[in-house]
C-alpha atoms as a PDB file:
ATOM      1  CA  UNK A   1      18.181   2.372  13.617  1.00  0.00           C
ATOM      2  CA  UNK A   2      14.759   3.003  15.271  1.00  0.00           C
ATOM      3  CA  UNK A   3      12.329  -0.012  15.598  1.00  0.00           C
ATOM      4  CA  UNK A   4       8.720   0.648  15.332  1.00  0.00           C
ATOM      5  CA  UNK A   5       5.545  -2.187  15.073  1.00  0.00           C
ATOM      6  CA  UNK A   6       2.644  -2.374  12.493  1.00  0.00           C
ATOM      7  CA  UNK A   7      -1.048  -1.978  13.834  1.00  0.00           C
ATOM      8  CA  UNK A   8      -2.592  -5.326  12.982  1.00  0.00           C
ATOM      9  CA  UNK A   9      -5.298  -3.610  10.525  1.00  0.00           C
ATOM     10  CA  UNK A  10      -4.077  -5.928   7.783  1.00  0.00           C
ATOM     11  CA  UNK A  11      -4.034  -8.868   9.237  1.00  0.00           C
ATOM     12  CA  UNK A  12      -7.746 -11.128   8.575  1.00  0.00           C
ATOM     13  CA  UNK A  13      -9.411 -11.777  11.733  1.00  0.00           C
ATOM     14  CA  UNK A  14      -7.616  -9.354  14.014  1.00  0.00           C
ATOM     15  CA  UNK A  15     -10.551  -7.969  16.598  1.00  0.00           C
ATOM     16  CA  UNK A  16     -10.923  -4.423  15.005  1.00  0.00           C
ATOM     17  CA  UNK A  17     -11.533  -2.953  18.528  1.00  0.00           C
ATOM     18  CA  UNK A  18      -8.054  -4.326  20.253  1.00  0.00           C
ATOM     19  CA  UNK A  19      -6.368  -1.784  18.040  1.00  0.00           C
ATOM     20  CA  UNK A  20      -6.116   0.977  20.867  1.00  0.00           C
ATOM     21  CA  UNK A  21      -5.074  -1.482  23.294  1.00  0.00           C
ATOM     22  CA  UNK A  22      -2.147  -2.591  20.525  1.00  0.00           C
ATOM     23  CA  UNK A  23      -1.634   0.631  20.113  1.00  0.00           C
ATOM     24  CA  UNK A  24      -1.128   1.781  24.315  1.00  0.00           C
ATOM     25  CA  UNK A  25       0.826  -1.426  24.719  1.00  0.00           C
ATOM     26  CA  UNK A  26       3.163  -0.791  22.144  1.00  0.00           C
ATOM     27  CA  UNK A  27       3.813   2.843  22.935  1.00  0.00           C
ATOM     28  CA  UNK A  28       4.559   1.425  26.959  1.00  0.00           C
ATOM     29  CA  UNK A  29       6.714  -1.533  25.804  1.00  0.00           C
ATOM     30  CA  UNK A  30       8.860   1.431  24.108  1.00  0.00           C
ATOM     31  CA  UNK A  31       8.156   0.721  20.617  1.00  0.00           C
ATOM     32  CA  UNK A  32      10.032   4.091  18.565  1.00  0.00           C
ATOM     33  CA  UNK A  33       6.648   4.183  15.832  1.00  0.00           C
ATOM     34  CA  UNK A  34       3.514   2.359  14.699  1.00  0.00           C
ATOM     35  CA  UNK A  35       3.057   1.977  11.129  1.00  0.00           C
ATOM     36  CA  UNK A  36      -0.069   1.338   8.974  1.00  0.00           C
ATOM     37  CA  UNK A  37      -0.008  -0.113   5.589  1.00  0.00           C
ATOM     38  CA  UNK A  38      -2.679  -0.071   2.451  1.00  0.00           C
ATOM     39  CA  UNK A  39      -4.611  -1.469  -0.093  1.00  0.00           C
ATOM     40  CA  UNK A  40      -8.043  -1.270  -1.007  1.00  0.00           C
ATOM     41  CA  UNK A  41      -9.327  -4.643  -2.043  1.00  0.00           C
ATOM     42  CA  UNK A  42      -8.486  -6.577   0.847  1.00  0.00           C
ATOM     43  CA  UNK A  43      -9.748  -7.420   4.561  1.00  0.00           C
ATOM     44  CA  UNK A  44      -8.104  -4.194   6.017  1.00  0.00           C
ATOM     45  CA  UNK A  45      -8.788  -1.794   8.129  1.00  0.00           C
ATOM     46  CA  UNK A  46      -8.458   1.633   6.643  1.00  0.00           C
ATOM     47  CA  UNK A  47      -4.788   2.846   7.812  1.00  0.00           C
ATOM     48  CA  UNK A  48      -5.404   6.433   8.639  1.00  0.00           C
ATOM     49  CA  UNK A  49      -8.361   5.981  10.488  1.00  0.00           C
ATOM     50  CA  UNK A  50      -6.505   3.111  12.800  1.00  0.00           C
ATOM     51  CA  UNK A  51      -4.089   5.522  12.529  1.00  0.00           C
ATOM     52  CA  UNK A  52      -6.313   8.258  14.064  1.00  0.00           C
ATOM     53  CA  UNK A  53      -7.168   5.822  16.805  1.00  0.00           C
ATOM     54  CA  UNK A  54      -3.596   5.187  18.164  1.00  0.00           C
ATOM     55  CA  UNK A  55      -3.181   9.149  17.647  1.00  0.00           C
ATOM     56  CA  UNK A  56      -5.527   9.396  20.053  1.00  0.00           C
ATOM     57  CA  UNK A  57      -4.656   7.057  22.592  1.00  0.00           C
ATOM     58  CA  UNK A  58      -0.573   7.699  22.520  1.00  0.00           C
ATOM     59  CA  UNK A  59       1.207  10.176  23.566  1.00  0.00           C
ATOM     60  CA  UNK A  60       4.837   9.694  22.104  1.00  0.00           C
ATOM     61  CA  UNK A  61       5.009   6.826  19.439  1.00  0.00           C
ATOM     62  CA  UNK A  62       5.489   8.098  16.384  1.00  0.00           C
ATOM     63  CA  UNK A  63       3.538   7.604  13.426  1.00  0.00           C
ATOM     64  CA  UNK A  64       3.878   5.947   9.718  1.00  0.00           C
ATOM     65  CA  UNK A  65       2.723   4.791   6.628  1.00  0.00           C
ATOM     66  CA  UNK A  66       4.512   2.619   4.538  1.00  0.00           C
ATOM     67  CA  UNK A  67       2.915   3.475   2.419  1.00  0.00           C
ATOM     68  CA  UNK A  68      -0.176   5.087   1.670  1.00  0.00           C
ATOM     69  CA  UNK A  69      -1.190   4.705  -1.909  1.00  0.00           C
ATOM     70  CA  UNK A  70      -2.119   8.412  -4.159  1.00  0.00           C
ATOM     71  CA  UNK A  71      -2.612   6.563  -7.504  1.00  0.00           C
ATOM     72  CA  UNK A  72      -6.450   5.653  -6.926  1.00  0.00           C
ATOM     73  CA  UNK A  73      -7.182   8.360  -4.029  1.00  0.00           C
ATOM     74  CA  UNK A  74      -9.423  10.459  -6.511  1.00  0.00           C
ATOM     75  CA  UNK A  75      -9.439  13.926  -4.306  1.00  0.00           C
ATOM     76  CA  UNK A  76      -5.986  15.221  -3.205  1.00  0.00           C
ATOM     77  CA  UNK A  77      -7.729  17.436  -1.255  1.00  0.00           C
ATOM     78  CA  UNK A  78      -9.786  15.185   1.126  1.00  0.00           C
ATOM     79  CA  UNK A  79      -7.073  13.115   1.010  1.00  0.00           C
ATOM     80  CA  UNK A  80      -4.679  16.145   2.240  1.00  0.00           C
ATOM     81  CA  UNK A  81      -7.624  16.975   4.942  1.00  0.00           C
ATOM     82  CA  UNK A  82      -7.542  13.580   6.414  1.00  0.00           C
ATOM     83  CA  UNK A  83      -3.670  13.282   6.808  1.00  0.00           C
ATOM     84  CA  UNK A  84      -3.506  17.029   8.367  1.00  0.00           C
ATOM     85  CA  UNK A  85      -6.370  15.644  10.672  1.00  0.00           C
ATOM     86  CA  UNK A  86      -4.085  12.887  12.262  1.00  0.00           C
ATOM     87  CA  UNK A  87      -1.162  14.519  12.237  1.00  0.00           C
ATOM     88  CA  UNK A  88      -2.830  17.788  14.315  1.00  0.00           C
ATOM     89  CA  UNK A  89      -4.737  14.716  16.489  1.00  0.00           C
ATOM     90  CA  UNK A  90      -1.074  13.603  17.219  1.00  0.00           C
ATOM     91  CA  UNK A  91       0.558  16.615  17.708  1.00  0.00           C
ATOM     92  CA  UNK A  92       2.768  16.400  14.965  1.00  0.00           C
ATOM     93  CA  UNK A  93       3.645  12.271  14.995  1.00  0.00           C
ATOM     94  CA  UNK A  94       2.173  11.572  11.548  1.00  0.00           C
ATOM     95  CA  UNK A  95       5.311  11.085   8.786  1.00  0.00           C
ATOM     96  CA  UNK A  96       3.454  10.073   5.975  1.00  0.00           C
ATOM     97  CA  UNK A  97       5.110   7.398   3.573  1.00  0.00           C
ATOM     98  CA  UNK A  98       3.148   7.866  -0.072  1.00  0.00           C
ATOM     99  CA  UNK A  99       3.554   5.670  -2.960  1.00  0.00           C
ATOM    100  CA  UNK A 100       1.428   5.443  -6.780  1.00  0.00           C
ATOM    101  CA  UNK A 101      -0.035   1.661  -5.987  1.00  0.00           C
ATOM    102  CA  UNK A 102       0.646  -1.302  -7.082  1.00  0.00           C
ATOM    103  CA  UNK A 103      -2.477  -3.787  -6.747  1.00  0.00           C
ATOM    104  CA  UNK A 104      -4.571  -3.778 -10.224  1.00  0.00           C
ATOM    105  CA  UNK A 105      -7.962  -4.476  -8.509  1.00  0.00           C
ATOM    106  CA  UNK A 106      -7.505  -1.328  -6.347  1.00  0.00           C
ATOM    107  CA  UNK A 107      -7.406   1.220  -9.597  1.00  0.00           C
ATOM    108  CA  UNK A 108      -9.760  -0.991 -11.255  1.00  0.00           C
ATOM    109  CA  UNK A 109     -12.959  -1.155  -8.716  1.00  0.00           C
ATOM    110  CA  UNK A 110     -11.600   2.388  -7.779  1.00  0.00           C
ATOM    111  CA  UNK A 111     -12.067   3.626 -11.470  1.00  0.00           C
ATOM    112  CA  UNK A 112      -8.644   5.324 -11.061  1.00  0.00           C
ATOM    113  CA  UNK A 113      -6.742   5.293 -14.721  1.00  0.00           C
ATOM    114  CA  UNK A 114      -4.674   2.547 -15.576  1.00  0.00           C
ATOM    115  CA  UNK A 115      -1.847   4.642 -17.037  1.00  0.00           C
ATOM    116  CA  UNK A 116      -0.125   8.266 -16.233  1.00  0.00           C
ATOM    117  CA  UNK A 117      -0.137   7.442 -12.760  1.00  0.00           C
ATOM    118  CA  UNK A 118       3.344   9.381 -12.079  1.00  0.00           C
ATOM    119  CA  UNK A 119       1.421  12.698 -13.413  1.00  0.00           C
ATOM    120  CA  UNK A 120      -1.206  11.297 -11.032  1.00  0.00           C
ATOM    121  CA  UNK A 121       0.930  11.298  -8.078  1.00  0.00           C
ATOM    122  CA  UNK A 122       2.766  14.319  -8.457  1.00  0.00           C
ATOM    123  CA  UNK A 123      -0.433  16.559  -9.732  1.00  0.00           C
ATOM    124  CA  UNK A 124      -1.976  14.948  -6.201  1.00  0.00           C
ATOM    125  CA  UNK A 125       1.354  16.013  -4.106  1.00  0.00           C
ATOM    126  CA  UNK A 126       1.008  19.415  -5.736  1.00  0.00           C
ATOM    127  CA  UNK A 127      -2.809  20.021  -4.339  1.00  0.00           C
ATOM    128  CA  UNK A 128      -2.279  18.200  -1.615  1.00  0.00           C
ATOM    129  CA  UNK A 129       0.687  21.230  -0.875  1.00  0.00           C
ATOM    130  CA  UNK A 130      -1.932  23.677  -1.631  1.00  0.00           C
ATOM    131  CA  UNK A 131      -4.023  22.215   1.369  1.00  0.00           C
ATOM    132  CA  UNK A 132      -1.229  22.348   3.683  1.00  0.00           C
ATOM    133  CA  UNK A 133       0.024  25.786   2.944  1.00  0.00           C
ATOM    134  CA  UNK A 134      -3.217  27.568   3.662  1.00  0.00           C
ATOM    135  CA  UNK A 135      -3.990  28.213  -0.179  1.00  0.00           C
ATOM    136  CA  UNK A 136      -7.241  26.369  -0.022  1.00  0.00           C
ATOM    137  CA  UNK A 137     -10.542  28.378   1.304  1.00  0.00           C
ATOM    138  CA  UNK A 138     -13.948  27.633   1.580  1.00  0.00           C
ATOM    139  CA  UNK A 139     -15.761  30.093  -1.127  1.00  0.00           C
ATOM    140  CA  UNK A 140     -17.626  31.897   1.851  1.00  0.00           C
ATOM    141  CA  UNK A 141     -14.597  32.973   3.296  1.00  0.00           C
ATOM    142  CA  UNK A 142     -11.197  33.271   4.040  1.00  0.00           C
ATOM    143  CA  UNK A 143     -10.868  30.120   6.219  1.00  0.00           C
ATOM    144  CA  UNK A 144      -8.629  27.395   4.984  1.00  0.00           C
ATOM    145  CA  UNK A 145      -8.854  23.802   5.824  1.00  0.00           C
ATOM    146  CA  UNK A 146      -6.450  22.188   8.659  1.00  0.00           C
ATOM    147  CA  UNK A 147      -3.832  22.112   7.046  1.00  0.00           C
ATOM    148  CA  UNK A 148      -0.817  24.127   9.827  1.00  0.00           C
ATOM    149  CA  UNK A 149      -0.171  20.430  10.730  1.00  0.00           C
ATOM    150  CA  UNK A 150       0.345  18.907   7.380  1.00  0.00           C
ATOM    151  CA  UNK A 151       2.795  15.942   8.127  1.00  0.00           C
ATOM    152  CA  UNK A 152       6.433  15.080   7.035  1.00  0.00           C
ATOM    153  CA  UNK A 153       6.293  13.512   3.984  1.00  0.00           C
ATOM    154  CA  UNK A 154       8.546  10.303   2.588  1.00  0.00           C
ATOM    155  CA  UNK A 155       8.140   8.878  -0.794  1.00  0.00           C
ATOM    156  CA  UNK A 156       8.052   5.184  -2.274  1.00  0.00           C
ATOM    157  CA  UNK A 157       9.055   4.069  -5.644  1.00  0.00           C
ATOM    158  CA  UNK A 158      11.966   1.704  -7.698  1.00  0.00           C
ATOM    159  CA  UNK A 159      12.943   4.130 -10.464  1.00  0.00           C
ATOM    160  CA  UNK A 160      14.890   7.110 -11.189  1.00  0.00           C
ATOM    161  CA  UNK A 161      11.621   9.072 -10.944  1.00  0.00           C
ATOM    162  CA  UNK A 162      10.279   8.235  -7.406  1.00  0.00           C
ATOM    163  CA  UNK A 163      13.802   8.969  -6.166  1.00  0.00           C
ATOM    164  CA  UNK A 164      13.916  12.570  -7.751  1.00  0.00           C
ATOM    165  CA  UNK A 165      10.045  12.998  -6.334  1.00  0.00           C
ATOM    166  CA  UNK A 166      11.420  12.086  -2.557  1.00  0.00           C
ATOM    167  CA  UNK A 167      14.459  14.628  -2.948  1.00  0.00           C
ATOM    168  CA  UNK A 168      12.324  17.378  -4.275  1.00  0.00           C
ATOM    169  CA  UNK A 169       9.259  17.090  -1.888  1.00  0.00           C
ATOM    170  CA  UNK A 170       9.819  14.617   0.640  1.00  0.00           C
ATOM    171  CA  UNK A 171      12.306  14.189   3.562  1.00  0.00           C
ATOM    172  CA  UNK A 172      13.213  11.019   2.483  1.00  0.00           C
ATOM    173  CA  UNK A 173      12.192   7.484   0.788  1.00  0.00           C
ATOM    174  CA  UNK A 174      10.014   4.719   1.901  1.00  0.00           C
ATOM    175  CA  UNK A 175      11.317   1.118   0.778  1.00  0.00           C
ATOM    176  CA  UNK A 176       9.410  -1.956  -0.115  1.00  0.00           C
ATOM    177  CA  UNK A 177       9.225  -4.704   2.507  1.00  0.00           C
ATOM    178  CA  UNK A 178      11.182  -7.059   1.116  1.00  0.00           C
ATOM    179  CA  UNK A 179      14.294  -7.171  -0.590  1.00  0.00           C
ATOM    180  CA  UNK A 180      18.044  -6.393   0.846  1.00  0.00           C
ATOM    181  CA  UNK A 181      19.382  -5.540  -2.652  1.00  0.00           C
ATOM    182  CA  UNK A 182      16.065  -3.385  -3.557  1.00  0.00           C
ATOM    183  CA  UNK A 183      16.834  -1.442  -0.531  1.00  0.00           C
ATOM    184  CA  UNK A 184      20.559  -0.830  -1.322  1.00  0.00           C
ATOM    185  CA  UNK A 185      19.775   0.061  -4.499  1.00  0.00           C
ATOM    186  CA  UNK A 186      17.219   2.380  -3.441  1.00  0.00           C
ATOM    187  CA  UNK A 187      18.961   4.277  -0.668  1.00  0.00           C
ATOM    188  CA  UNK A 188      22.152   4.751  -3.488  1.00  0.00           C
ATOM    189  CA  UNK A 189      19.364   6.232  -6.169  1.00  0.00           C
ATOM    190  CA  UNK A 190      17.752   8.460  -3.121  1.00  0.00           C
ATOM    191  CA  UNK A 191      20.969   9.753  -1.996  1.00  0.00           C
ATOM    192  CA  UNK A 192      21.865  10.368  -5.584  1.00  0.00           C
ATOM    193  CA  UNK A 193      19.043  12.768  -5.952  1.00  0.00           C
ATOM    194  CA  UNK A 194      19.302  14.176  -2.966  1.00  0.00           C
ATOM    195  CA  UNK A 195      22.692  15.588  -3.339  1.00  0.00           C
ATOM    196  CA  UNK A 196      21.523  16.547  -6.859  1.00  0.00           C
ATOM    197  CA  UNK A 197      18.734  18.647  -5.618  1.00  0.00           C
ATOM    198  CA  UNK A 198      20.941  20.260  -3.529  1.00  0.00           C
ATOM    199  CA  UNK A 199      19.231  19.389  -0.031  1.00  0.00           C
ATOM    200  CA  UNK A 200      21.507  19.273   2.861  1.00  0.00           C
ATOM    201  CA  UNK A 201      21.907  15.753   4.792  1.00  0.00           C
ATOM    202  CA  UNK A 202      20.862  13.321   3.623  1.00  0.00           C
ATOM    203  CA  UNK A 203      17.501  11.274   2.946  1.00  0.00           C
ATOM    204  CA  UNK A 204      15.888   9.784   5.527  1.00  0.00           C
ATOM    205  CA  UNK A 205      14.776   5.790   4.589  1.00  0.00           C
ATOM    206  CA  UNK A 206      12.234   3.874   6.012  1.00  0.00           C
ATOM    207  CA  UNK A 207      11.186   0.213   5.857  1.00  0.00           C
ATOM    208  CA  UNK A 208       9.088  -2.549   7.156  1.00  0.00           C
ATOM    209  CA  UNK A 209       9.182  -6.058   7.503  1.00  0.00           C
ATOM    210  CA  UNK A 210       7.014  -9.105   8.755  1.00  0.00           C
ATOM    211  CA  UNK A 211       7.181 -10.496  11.836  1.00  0.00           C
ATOM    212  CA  UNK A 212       5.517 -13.439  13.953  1.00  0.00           C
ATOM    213  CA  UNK A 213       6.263 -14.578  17.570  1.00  0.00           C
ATOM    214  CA  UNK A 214       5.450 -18.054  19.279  1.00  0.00           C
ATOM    215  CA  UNK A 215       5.586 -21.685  18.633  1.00  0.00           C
ATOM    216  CA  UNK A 216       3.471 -21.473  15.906  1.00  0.00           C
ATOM    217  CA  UNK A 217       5.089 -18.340  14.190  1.00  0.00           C
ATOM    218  CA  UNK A 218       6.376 -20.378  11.109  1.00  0.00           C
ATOM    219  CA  UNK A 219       2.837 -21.378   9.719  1.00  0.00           C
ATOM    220  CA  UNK A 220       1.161 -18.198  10.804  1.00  0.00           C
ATOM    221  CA  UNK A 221       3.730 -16.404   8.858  1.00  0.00           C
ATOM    222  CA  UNK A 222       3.110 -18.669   5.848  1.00  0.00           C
ATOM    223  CA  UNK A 223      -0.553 -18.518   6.127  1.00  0.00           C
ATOM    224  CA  UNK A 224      -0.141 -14.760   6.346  1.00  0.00           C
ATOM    225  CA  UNK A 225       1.492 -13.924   3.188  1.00  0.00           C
ATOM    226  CA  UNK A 226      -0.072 -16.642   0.874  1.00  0.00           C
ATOM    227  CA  UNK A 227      -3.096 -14.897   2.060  1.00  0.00           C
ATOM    228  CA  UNK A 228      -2.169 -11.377   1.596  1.00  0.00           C
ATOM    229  CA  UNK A 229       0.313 -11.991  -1.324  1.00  0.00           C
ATOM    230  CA  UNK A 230      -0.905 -15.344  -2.799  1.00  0.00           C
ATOM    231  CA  UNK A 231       0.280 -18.368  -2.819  1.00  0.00           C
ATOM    232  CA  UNK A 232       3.301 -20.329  -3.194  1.00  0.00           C
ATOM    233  CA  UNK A 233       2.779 -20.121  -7.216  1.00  0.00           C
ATOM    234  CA  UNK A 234       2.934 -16.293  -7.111  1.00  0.00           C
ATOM    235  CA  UNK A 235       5.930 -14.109  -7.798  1.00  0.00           C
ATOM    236  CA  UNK A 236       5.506 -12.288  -4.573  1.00  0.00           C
ATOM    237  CA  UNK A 237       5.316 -15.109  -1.907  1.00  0.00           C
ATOM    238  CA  UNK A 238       8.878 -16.363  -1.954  1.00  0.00           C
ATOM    239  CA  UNK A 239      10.685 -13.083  -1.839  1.00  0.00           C
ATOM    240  CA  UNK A 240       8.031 -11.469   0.800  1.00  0.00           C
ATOM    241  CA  UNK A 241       8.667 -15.142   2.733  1.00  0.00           C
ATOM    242  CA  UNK A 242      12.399 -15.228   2.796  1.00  0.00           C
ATOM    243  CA  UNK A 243      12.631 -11.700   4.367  1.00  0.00           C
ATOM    244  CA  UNK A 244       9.647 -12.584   6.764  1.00  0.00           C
ATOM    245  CA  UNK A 245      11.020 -12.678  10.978  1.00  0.00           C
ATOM    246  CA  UNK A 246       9.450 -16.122  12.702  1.00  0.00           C
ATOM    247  CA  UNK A 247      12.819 -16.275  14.777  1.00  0.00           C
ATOM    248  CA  UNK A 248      15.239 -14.809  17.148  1.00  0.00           C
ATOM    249  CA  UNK A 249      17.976 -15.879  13.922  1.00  0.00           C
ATOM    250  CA  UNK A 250      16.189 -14.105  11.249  1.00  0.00           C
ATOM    251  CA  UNK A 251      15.348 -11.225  13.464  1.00  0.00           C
ATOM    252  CA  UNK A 252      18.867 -10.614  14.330  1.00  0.00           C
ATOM    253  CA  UNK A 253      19.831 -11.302  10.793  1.00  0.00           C
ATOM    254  CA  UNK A 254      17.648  -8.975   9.792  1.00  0.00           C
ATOM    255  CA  UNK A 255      18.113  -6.222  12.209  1.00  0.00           C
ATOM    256  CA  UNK A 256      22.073  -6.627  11.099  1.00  0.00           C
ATOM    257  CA  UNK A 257      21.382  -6.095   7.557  1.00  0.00           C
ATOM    258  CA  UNK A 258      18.855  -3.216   7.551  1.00  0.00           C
ATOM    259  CA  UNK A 259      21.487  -1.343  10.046  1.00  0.00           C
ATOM    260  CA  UNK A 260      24.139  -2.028   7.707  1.00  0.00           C
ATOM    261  CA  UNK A 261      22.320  -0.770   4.420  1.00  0.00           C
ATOM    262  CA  UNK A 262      21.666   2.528   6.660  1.00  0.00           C
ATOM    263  CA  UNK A 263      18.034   2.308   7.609  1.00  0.00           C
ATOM    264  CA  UNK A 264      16.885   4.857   9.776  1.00  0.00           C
ATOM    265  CA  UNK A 265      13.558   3.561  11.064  1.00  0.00           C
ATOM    266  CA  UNK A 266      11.586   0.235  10.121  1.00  0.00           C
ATOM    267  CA  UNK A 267       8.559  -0.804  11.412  1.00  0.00           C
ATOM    268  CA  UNK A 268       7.987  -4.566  11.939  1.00  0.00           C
ATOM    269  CA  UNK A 269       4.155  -5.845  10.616  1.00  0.00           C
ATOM    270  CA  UNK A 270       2.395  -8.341  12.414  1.00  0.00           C
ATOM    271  CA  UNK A 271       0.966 -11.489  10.173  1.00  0.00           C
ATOM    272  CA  UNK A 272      -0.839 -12.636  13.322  1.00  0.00           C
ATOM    273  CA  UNK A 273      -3.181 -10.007  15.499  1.00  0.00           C
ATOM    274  CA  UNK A 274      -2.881 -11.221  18.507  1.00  0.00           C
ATOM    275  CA  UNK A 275      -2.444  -9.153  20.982  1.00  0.00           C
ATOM    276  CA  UNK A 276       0.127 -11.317  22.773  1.00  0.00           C
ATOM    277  CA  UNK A 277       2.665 -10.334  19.607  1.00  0.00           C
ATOM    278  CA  UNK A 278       3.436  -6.694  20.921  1.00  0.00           C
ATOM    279  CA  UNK A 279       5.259  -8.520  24.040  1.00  0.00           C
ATOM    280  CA  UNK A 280       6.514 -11.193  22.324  1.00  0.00           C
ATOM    281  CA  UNK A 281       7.976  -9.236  19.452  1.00  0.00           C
ATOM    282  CA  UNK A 282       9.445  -6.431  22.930  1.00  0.00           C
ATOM    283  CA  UNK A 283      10.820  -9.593  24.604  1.00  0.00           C
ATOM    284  CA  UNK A 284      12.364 -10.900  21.089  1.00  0.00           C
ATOM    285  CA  UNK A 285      13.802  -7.701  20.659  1.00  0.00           C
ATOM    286  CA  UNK A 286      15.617  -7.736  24.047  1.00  0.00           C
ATOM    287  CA  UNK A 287      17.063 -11.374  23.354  1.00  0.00           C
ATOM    288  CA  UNK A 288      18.996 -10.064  19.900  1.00  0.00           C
ATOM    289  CA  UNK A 289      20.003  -6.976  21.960  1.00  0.00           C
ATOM    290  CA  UNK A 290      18.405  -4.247  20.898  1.00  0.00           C
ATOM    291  CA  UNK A 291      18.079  -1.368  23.480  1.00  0.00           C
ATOM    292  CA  UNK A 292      15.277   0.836  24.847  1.00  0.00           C
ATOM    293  CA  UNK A 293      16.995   4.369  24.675  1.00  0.00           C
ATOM    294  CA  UNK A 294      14.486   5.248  25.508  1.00  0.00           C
ATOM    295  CA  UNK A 295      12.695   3.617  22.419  1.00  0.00           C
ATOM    296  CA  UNK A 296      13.754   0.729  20.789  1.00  0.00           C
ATOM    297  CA  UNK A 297      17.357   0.988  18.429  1.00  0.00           C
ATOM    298  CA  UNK A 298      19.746  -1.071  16.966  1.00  0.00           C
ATOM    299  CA  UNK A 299      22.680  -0.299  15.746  1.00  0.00           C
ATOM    300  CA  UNK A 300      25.652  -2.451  14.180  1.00  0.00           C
ATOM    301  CA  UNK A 301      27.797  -2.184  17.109  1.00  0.00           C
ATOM    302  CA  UNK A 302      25.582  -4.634  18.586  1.00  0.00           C
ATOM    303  CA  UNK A 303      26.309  -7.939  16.627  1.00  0.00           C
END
């Protein structure tokens, strides 16, 4: 299992312009990927053009989203354009983890409909194809947009649906970032559909995680996701909490379990933007035994 770190665009009060320095750092400290995720109405940076950024400064880090949401992105075109943009900026690095949406306010103030959003999403992967095979021109001529680029694709979902939508168009699935037994589940429904589609392999699954470093990683952490999640009275702070990394224990823990479920890459998210969390997370990483090889891995041999 590959071990990649989140850019720090979600986190409140990160300084916007230390992002290419997270970004170099990471990529030198032999992190495998940097990941971006979403969401509209929130203090975020938006994740493709951070994602752009570390494109530009990086040479070998791969890139991901996990996930990038289709449901209330109105023009599958632009939106196609702007992911064949950073993956040609990055020479190919861009795997693209797309998902329908899940936050209310972002359809809402987006004026995105509130229902048929699985037509939504695959109508949108459809165009967005379109784009990327060269069937798009400008009216004036023959020229299609950059598309020869178009990035690998993985898809997010919980249901028999989103599973069927990653075997027939992706080259994998995308999992929430939380949850051991939604993950399990998920990579049994994936493979599923997979063999039933007939594709050869198998799916490749991506995750993510929260992590925070220091003496003070506990209450950062908790800060963190009551902020980005709500608070203790929501349904999604305990579960996002419990699978949340503030120590060597739980990272190891952790790192066990998702090599165990057969995870293939997962990037760890930062809920603190300090810059000083890209070494600490590297020198955490070392402690439980993971290996640079040349890029950070763990595998279960390693307990």
């Amino acid at each position: 299992m590959k071990i990649g770190i989140g850019l720090p665009n979600a986190v409140p009060g990160r300084p916007p312009r230390e992002v290419k320095q997270w970004a170099e750092d990471s990529e030198r400290l032999g992190f495998h990927s940097l990941g971006s995720i979403d969401r509209l109405v929130y203090d975020i940076l938006d994740p493709l053009v951070v994602l752009g950024i570390a494109a530009a400064v990086t040479e070998r880090v791969q890139l991901f989203t996990s996930v990038l949401n289709v449901g209330w992105r109105g023009n599958p075109i632009l939106f196609a354009k702007q992911l064949a943009t950073v993956d040609l900026i990055s020479e190919g690095r861009l795997t693209a983890g797309l998902g329908i949406g899940g936050w209310p306010d972002d359809f809402a103030l987006s004026g995105a409909p509130a229902n048929g959003h699985g037509k939504i999403f695959d109508d949108a992967l459809t165009e967005m194809r379109r784009v990327w095979d060269g069937e798009v021109t400008s009216a004036s001529g023959p020229t299609p947009l950059p598309g020869e680029g178009r990035p690998k694709l993985l898809i997010g979902g919980l249901a028999p649906a989103p599973y069927a939508r990653a075997a027939r168009v992706g080259e994998g699935w995308v999992a929430p970032l939380l949850s051991l037994d939604l993950l399990v589940n998920g990579i049994q429904g994936v493979t599923g559909a997979w063999a039933e589609a007939g594709r050869p392999g198998k799916p490749h699954i991506l995750t993510g995680r929260y992590f925070c470093c220091g003496p003070d990683a506990a209450r950062l952490t908790d800060e963190y996701v009551a902020h980005y999640y709500g608070s203790e009275e929501s349904p999604y702070y305990e579960p996002v909490r419990a699978d949340s990394l503030d120590s060597d224990e739980r990272l190891l823990k952790e790192l066990i379990s998702l090599a165990d479920a057969g995870v293939d890459d997962v990037v760890l998210y930062p809920a603190d933007p300090s810059l000083d969390q890209v070494h600490l997370l590297a020198e955490a990483l070392e402690r439980v035994g993971a290996r640079r090889n040349p890029t950070f891995e763990f595998t279960t041999d390693q307990r």
